[in-house]
Protein backbone atom coordinates (compact mmCIF):
# COMPACT_ATOMS: atom_id res chain seq x y z
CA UNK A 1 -16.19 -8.23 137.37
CA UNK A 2 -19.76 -7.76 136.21
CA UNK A 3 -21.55 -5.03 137.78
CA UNK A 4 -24.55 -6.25 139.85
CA UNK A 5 -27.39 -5.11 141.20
CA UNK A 6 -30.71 -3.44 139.00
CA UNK A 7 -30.67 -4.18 135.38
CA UNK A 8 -30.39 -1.08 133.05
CA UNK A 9 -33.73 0.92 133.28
CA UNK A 10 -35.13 0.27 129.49
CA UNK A 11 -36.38 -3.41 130.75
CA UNK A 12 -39.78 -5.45 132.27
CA UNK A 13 -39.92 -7.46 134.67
CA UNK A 14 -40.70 -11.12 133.91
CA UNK A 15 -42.32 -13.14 136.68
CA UNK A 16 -42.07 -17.56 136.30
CA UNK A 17 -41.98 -19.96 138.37
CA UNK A 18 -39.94 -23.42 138.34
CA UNK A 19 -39.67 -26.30 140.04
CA UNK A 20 -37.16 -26.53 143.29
CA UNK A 21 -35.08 -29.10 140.62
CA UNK A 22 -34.87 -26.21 138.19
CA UNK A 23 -34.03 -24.14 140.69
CA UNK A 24 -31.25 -26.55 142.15
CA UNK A 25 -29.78 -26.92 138.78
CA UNK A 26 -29.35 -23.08 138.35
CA UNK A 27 -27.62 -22.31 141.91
CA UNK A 28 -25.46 -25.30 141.21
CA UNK A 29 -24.33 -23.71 137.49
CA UNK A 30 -23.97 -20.24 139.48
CA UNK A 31 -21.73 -21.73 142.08
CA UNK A 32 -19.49 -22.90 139.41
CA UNK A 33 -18.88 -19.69 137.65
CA UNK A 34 -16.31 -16.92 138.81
CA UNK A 35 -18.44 -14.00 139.07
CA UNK A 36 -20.92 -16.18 141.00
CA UNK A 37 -24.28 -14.12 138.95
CA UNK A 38 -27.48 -13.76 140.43
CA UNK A 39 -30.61 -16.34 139.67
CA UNK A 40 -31.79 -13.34 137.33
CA UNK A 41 -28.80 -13.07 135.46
CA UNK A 42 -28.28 -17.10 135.30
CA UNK A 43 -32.00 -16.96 133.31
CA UNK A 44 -30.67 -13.82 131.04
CA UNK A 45 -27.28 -15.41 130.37
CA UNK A 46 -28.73 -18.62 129.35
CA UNK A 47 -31.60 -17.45 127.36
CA UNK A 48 -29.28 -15.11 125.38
CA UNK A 49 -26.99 -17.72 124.51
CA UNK A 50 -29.64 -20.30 123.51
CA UNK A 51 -31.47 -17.51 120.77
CA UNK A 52 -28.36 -16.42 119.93
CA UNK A 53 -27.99 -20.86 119.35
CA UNK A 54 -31.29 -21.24 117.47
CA UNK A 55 -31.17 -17.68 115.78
CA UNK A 56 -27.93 -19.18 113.76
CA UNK A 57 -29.33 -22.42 112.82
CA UNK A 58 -32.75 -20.88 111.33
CA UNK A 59 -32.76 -19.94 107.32
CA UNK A 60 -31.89 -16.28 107.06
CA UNK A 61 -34.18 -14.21 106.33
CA UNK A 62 -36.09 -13.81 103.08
CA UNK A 63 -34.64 -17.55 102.52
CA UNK A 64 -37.58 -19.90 100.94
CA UNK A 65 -38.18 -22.88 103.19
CA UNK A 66 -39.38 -24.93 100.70
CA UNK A 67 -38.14 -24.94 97.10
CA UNK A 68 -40.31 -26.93 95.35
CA UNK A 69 -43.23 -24.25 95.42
């Protein structure tokens, strides 16, 4: 199991604030996962996995967008 508590020292805290529907829809994903994470690390998780997402559809690097310049 995932070790919980304070995340490792070389990060910032990040303050938002969303909706009580938001909010519902998170505790109900943590709920359904074995480790049951913390709101925190529901918003890490998920943000991780969605640049990690759009990171591998975007043109490498270097990569011309448009080849008719």
């Amino acid at each position: 199991m995932a070790k919980m508590g304070r995340p490792p020292a070389d990060t910032e805290p990040v303050t938002i604030r969303m909706d009580r529907e938001l909010l519902k829809a998170i505790d109900e994903y943590r709920r359904n996962q074995e480790d049951l994470p913390s709101r925190p690390e529901v918003v890490r998780r998920v943000m991780t996995n969605w640049l990690k997402d759009i990171a591998a559809e975007m043109p490498e690097a270097g990569a011309s967008r448009d080849q008719d310049d």
